[in-house]
C-alpha atoms as a PDB file:
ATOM      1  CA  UNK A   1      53.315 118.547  49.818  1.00  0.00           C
ATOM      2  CA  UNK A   2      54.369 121.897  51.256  1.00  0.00           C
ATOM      3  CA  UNK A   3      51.036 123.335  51.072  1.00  0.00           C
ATOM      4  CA  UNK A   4      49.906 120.832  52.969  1.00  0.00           C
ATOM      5  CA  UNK A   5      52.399 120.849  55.893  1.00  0.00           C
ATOM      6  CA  UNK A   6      51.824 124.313  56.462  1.00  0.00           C
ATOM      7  CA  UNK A   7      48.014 123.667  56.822  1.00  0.00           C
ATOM      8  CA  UNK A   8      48.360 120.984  59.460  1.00  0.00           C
ATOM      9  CA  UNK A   9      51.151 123.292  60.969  1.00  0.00           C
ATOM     10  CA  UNK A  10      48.476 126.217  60.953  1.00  0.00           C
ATOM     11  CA  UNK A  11      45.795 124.384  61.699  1.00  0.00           C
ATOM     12  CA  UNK A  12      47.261 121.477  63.780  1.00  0.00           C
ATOM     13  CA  UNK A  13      47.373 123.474  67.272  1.00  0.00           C
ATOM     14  CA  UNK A  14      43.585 124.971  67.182  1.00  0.00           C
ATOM     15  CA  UNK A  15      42.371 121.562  66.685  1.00  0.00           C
ATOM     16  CA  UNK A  16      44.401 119.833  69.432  1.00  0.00           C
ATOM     17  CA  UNK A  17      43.355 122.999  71.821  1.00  0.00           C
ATOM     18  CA  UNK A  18      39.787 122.716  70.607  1.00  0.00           C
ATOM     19  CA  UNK A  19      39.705 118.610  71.654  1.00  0.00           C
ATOM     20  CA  UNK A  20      41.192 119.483  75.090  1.00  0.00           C
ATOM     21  CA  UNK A  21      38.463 122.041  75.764  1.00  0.00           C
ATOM     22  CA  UNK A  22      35.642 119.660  74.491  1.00  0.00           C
ATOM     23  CA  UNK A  23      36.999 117.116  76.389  1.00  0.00           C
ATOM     24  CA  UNK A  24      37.099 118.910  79.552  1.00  0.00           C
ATOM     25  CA  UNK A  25      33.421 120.061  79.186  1.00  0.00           C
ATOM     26  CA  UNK A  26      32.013 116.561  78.375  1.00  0.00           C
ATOM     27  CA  UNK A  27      32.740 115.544  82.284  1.00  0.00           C
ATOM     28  CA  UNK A  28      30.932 119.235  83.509  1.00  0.00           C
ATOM     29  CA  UNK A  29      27.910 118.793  80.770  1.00  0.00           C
ATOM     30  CA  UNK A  30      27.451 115.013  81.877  1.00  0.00           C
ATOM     31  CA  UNK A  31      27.672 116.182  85.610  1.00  0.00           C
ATOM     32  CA  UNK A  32      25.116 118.911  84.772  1.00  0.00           C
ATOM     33  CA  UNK A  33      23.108 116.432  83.129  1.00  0.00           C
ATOM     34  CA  UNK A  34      22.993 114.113  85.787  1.00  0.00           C
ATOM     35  CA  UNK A  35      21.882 116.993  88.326  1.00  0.00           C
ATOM     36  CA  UNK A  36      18.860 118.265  86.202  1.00  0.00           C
ATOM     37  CA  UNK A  37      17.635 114.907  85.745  1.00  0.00           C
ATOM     38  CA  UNK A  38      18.004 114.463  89.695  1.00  0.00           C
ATOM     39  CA  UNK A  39      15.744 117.709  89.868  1.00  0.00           C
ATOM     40  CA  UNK A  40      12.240 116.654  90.032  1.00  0.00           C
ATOM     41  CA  UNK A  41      12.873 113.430  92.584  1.00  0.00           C
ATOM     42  CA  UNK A  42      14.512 116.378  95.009  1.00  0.00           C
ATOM     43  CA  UNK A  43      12.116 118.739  94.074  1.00  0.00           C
ATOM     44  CA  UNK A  44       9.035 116.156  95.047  1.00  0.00           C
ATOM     45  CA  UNK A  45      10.296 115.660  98.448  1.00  0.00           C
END
């Protein structure tokens, strides 16, 4: 049981820091998404 509360104690914080991160990208990469798919109707004009 010990062994086991260290690993989620070492490995706890790099996940939750990792999800954050991810999270916060998933808005830019949609936004960027959204933009390049927007591309050729601005680029036809």
């Amino acid at each position: 049981m010990e062994q086991w509360l260290n690993v989620v104690s070492e490995v706890g914080f790099p996940i939750v820091v990792t999800l954050y991160l991810l999270n916060r990208i998933e808005s830019k990469l949609d936004a960027l998404n959204q933009s390049i798919q927007m591309l050729p109707s601005q680029l036809g004009k």
